[in-house]
Structure formats: structure tokens, C-alpha cells
PDB file of N, CA and C in Angstrom:
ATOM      1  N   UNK A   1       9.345   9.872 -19.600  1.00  0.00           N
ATOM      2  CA  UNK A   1       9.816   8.503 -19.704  1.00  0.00           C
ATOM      3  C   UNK A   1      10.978   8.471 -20.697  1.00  0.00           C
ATOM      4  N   UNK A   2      12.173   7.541 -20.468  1.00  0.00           N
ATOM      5  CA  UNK A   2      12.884   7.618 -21.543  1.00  0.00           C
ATOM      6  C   UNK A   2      12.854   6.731 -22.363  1.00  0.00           C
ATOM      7  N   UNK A   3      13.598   6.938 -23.243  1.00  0.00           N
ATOM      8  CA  UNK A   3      13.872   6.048 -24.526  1.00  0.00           C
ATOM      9  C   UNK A   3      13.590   4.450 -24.331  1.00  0.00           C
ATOM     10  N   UNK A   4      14.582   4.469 -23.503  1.00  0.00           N
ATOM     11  CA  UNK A   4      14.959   2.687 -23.106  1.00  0.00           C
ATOM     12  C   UNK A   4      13.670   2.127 -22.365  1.00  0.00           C
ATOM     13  N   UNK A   5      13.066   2.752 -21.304  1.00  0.00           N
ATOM     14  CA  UNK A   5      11.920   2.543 -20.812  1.00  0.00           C
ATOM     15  C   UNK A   5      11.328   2.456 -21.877  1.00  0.00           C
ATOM     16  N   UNK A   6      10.382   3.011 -22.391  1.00  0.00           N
ATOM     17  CA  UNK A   6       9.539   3.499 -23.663  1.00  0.00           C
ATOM     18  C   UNK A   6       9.720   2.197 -24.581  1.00  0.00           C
ATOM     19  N   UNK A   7      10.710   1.907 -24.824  1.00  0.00           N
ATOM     20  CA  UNK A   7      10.761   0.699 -25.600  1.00  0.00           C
ATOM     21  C   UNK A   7      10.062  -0.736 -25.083  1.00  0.00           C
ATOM     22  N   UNK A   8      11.212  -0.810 -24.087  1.00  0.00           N
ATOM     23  CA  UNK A   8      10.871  -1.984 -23.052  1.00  0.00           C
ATOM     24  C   UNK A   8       9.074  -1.935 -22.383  1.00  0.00           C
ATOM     25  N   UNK A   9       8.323  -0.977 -22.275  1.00  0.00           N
ATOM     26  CA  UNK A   9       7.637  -1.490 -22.206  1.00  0.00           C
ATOM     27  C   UNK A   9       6.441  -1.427 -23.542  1.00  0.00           C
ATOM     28  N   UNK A  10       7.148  -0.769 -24.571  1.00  0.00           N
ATOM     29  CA  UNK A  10       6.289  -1.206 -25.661  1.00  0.00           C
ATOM     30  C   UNK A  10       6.535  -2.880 -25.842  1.00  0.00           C
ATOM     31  N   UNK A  11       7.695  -3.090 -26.394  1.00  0.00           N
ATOM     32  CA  UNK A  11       8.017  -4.356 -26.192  1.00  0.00           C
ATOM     33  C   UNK A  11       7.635  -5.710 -25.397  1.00  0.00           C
ATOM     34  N   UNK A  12       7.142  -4.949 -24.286  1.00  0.00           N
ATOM     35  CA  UNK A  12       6.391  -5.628 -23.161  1.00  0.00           C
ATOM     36  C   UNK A  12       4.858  -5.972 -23.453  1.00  0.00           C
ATOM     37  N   UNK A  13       4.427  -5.233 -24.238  1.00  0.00           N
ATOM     38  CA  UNK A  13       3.192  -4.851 -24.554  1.00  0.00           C
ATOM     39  C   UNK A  13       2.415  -5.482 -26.040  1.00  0.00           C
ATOM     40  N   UNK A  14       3.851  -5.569 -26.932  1.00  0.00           N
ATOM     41  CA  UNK A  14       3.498  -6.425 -27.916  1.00  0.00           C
ATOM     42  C   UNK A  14       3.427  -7.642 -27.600  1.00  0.00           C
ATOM     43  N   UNK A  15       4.443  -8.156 -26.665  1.00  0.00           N
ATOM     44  CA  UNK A  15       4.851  -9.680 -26.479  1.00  0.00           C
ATOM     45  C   UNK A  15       3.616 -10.235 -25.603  1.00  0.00           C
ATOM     46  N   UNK A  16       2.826  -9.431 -25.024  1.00  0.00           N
ATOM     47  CA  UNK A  16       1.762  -9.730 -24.253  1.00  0.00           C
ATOM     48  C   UNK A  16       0.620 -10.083 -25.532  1.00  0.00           C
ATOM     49  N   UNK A  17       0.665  -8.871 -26.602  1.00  0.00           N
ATOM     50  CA  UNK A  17      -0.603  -9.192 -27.369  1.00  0.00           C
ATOM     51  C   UNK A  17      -0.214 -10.137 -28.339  1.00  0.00           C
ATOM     52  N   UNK A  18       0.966 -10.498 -28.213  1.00  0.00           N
ATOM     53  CA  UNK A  18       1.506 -11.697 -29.213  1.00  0.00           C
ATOM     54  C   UNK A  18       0.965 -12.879 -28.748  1.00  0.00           C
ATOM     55  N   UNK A  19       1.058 -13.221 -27.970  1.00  0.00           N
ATOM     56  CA  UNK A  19       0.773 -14.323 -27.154  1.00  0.00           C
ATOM     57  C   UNK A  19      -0.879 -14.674 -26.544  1.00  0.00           C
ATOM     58  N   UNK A  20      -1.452 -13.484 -26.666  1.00  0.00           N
ATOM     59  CA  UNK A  20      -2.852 -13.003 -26.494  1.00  0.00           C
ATOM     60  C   UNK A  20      -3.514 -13.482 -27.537  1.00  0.00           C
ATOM     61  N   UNK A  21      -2.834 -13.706 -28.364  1.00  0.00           N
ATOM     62  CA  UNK A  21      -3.898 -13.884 -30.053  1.00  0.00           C
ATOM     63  C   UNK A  21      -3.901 -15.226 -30.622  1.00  0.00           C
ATOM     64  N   UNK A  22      -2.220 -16.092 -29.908  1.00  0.00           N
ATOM     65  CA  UNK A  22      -2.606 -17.291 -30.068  1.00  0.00           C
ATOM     66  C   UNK A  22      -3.299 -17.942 -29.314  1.00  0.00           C
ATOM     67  N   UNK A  23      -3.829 -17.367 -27.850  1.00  0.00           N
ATOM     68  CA  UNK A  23      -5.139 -18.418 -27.440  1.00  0.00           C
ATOM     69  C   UNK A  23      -6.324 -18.217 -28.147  1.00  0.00           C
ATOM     70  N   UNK A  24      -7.340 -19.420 -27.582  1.00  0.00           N
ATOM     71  CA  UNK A  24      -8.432 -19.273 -27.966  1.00  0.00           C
ATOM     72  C   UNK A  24      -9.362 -18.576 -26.962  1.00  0.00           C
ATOM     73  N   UNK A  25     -10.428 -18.696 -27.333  1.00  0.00           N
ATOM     74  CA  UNK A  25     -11.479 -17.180 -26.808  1.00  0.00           C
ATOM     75  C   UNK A  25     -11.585 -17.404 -25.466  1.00  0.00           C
ATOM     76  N   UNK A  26     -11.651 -18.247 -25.032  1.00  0.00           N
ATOM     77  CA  UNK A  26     -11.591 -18.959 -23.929  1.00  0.00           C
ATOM     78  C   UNK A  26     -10.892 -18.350 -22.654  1.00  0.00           C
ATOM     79  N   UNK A  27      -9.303 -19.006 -23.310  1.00  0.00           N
ATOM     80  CA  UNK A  27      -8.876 -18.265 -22.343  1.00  0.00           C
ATOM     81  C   UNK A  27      -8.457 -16.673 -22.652  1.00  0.00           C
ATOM     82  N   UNK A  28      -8.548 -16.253 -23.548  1.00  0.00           N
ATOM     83  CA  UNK A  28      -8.403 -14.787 -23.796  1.00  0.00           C
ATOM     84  C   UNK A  28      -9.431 -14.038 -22.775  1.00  0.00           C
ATOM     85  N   UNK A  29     -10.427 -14.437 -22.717  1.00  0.00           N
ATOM     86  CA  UNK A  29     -11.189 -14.362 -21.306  1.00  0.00           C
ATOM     87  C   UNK A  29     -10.744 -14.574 -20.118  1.00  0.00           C
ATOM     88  N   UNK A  30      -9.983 -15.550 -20.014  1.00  0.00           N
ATOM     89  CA  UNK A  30      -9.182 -15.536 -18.327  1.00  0.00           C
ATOM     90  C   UNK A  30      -8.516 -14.332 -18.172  1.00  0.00           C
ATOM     91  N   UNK A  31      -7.422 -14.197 -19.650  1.00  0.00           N
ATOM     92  CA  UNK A  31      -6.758 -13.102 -19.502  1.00  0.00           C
ATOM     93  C   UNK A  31      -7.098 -11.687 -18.932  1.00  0.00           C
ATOM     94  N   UNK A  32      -8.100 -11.700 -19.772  1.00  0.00           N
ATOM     95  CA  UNK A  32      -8.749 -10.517 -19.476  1.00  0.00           C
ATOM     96  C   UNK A  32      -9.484 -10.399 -17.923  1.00  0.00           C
ATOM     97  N   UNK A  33      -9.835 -11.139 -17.326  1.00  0.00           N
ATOM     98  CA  UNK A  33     -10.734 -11.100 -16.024  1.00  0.00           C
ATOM     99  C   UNK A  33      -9.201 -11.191 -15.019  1.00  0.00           C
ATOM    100  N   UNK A  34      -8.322 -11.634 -15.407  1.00  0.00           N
ATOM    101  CA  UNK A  34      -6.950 -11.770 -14.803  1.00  0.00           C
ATOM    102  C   UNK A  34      -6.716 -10.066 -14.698  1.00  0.00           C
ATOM    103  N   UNK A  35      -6.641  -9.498 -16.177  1.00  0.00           N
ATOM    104  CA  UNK A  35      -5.994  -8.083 -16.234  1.00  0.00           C
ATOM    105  C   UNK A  35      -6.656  -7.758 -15.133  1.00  0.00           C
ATOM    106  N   UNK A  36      -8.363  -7.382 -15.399  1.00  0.00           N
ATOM    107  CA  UNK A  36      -9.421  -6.659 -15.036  1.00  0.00           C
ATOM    108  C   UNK A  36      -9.172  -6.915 -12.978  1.00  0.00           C
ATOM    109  N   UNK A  37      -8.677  -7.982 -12.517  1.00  0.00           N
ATOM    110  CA  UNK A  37      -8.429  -8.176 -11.260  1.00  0.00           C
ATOM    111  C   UNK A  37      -7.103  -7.458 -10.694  1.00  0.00           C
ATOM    112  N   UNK A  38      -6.151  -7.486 -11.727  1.00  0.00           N
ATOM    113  CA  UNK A  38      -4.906  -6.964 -11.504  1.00  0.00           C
ATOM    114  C   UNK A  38      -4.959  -5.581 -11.228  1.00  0.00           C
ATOM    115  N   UNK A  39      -5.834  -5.125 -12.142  1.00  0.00           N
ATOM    116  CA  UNK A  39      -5.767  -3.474 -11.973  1.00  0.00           C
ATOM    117  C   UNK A  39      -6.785  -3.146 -11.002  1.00  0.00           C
ATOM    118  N   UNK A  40      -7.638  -3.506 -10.312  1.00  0.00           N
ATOM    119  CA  UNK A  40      -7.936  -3.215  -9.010  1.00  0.00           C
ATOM    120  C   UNK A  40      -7.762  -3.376  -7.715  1.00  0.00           C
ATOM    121  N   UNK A  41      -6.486  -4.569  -7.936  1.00  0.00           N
ATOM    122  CA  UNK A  41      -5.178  -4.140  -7.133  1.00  0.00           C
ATOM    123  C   UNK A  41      -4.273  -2.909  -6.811  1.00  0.00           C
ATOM    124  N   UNK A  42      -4.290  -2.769  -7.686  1.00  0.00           N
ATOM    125  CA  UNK A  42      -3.347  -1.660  -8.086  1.00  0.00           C
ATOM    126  C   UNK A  42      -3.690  -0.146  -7.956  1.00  0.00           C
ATOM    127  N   UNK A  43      -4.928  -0.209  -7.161  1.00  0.00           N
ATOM    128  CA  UNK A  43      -5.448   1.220  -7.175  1.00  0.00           C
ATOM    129  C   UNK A  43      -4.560   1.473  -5.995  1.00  0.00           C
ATOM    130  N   UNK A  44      -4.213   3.326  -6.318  1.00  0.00           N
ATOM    131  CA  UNK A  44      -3.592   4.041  -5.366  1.00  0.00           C
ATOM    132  C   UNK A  44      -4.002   3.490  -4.077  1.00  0.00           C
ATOM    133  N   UNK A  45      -3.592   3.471  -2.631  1.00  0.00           N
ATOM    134  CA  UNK A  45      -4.061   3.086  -1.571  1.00  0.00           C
ATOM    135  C   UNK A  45      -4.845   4.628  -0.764  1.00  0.00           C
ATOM    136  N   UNK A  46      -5.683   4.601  -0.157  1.00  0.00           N
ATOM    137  CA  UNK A  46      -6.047   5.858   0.267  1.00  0.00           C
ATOM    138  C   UNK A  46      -5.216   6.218   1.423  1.00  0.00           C
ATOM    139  N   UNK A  47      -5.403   7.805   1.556  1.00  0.00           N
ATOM    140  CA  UNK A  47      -4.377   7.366   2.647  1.00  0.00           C
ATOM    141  C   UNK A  47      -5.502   7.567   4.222  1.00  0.00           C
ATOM    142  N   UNK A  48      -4.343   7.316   5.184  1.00  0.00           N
ATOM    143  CA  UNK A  48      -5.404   7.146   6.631  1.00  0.00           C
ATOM    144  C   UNK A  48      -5.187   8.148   7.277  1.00  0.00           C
ATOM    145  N   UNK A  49      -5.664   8.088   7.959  1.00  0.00           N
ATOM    146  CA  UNK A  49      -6.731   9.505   8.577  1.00  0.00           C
ATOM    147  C   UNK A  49      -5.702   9.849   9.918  1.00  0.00           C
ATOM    148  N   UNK A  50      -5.429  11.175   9.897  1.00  0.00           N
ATOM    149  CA  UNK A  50      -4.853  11.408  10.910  1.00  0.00           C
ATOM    150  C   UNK A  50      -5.376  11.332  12.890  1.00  0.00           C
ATOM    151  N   UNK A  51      -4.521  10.870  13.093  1.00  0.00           N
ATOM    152  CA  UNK A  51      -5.082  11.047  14.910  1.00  0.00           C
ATOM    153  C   UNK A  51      -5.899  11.867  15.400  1.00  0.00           C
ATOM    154  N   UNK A  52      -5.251  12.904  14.661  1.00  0.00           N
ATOM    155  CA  UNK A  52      -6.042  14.374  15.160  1.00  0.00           C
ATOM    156  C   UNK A  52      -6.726  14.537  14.858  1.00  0.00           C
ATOM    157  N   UNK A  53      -7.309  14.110  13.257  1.00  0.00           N
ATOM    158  CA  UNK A  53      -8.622  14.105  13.137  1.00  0.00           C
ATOM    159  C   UNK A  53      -9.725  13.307  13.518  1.00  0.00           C
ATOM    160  N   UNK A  54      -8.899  12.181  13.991  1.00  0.00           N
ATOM    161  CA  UNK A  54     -10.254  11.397  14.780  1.00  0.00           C
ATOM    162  C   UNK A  54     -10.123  11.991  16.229  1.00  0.00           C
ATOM    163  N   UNK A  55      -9.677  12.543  16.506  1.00  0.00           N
ATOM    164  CA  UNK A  55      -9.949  12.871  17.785  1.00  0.00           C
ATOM    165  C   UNK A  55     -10.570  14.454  18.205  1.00  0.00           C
ATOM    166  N   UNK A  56     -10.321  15.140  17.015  1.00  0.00           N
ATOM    167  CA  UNK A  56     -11.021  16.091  16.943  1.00  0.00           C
ATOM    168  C   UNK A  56     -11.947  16.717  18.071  1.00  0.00           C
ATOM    169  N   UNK A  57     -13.343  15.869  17.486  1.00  0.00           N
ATOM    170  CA  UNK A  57     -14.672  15.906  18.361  1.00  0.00           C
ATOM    171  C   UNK A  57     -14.743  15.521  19.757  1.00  0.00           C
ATOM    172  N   UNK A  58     -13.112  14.901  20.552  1.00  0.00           N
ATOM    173  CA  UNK A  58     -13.637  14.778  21.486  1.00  0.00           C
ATOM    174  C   UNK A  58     -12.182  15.799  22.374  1.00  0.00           C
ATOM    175  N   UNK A  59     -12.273  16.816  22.127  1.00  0.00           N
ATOM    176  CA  UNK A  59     -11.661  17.475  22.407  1.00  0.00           C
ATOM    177  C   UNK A  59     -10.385  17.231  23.456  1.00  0.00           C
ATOM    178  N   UNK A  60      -9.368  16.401  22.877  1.00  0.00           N
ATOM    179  CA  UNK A  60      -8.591  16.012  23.666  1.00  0.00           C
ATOM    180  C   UNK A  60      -7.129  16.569  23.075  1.00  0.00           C
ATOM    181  N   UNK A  61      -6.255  16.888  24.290  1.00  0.00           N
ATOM    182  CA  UNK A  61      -5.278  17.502  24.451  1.00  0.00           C
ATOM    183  C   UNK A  61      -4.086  17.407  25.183  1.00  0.00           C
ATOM    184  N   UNK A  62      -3.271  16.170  23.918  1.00  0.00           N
ATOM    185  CA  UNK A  62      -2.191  15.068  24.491  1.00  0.00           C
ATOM    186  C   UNK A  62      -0.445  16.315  24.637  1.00  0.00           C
ATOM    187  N   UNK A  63      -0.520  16.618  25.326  1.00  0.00           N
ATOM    188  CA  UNK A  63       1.091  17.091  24.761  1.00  0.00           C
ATOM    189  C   UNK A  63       2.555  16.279  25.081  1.00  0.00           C
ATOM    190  N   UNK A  64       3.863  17.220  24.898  1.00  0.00           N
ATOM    191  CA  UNK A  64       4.561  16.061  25.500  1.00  0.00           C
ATOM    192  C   UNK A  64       4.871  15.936  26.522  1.00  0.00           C
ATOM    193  N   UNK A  65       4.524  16.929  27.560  1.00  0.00           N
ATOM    194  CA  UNK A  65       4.534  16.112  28.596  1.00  0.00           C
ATOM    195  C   UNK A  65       3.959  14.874  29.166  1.00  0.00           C
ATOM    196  N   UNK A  66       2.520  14.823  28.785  1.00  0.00           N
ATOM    197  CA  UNK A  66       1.431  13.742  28.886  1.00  0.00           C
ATOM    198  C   UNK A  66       2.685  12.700  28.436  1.00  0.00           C
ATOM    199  N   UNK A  67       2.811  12.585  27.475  1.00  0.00           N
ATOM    200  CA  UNK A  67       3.559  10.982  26.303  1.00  0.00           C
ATOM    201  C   UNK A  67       4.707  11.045  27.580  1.00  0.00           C
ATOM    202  N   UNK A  68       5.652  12.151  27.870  1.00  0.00           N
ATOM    203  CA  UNK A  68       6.645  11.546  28.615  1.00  0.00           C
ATOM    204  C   UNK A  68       6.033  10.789  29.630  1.00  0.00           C
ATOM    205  N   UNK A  69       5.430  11.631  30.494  1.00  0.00           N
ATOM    206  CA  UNK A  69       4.938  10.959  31.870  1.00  0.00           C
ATOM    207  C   UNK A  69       4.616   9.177  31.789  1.00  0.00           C
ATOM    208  N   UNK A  70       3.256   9.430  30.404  1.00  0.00           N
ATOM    209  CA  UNK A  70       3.515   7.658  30.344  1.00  0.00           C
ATOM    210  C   UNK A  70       4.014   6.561  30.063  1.00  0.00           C
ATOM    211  N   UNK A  71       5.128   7.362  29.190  1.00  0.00           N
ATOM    212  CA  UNK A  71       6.427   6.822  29.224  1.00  0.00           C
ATOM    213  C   UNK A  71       7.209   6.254  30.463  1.00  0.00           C
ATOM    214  N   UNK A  72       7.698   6.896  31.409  1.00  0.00           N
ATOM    215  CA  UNK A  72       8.078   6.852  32.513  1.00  0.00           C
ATOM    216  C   UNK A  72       7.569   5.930  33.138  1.00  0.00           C
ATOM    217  N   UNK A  73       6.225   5.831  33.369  1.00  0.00           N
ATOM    218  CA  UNK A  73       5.336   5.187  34.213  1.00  0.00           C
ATOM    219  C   UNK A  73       5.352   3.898  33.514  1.00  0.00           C
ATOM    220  N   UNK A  74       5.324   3.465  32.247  1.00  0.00           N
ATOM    221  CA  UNK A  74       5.529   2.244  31.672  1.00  0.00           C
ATOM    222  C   UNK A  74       6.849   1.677  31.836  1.00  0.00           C
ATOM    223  N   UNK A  75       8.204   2.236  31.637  1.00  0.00           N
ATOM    224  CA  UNK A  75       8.923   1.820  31.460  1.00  0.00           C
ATOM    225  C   UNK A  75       9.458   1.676  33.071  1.00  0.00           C
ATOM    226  N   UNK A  76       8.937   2.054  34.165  1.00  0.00           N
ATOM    227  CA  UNK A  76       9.699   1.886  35.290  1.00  0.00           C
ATOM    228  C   UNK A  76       9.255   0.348  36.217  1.00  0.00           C
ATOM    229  N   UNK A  77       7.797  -0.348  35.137  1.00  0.00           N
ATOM    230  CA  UNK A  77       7.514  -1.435  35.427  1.00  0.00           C
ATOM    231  C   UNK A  77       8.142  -2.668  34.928  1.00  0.00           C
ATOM    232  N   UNK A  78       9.276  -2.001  33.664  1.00  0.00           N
ATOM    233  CA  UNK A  78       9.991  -3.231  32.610  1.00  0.00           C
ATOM    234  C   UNK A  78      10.790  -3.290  33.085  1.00  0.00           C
ATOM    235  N   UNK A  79      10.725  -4.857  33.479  1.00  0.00           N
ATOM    236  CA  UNK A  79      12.397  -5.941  34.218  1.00  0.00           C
ATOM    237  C   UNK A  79      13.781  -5.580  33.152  1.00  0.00           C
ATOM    238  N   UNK A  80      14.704  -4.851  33.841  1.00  0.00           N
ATOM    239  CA  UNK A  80      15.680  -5.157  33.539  1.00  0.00           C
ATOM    240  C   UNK A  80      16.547  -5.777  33.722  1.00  0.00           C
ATOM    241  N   UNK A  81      18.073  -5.435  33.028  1.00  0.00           N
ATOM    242  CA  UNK A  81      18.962  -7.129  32.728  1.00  0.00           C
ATOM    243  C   UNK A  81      20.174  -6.749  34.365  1.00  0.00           C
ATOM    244  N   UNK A  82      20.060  -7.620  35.419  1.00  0.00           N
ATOM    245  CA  UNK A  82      20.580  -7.332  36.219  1.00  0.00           C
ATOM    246  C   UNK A  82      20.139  -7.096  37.464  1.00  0.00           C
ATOM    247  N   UNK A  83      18.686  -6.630  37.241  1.00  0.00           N
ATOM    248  CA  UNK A  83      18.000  -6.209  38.252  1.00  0.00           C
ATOM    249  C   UNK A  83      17.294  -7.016  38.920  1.00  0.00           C
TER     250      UNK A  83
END
């Protein structure tokens, strides 16, 4: 991290607990159930599962010819401009 970062968010960080200390307990509690919501937002997203692995188990075996063909076959049913 650099310098300027490093600052800015120390800076960020005081001005938060600055402001943190003049409420009362009260809402220093919102705050906190606010943080506590924020950061389980913020969890990494998982990631999703590949095709292939859901399809795995049922032993299927798309290549490209397959995708062209239904390609073809879809697109020779779409109205075109003129036609």
C-alpha cells in the first residue's frame, strides 16, 4: 500500500471513530450492527461451478460440432430484414 493510500485511509478511520464517540450508546449500536451487516456483504463471492462439472455424472459429450449444428438449426428459423 502506499503512502498516500495509507494515510487516507487512516484518516478515514479516525474521522469514523471521531464521530463514533460523539454518539450515544445507542446509536453506537446501530453503528456497529450497520458495520457488522456491511461486512457480510462484502464477503468474497464464491465462485460457480463449472458446466463440466455438473455434467460430469451424466456423461455427456457436447463438441463443436454439436453447438454449430444448433446453431444453424436455430438461426435458420430467425426472420430476417427483407425476407
Amino acid at each position: 500500500m502506499c503512502a498516500y493510500h495509507e494515510s487516507m485511509v487512516l484518516n478515514l478511520e479516525q474521522t469514523v471513530i471521531e464521530k463514533l464517540r460523539r454518539l450515544p450508546p445507542d446509536k453506537q449500536r446501530k453503528v456497529l450492527d450497520f458495520a457488522e451487516a456491511l461486512e457480510h456483504r462484502v464477503e468474497s463471492p464464491k465462485p460457480g461451478k463449472s458446466l463440466y462439472g455438473l455434467w460430469a455424472d451424466l456423461k455427456v459429450d457436447v463438441t463443436e460440432q454439436d453447438i454449430a449444428e444448433v446453431r444453424r438449426e436455430m438461426w435458420a428459423k430467425f426472420p430476417r430484414d427483407g425476407t
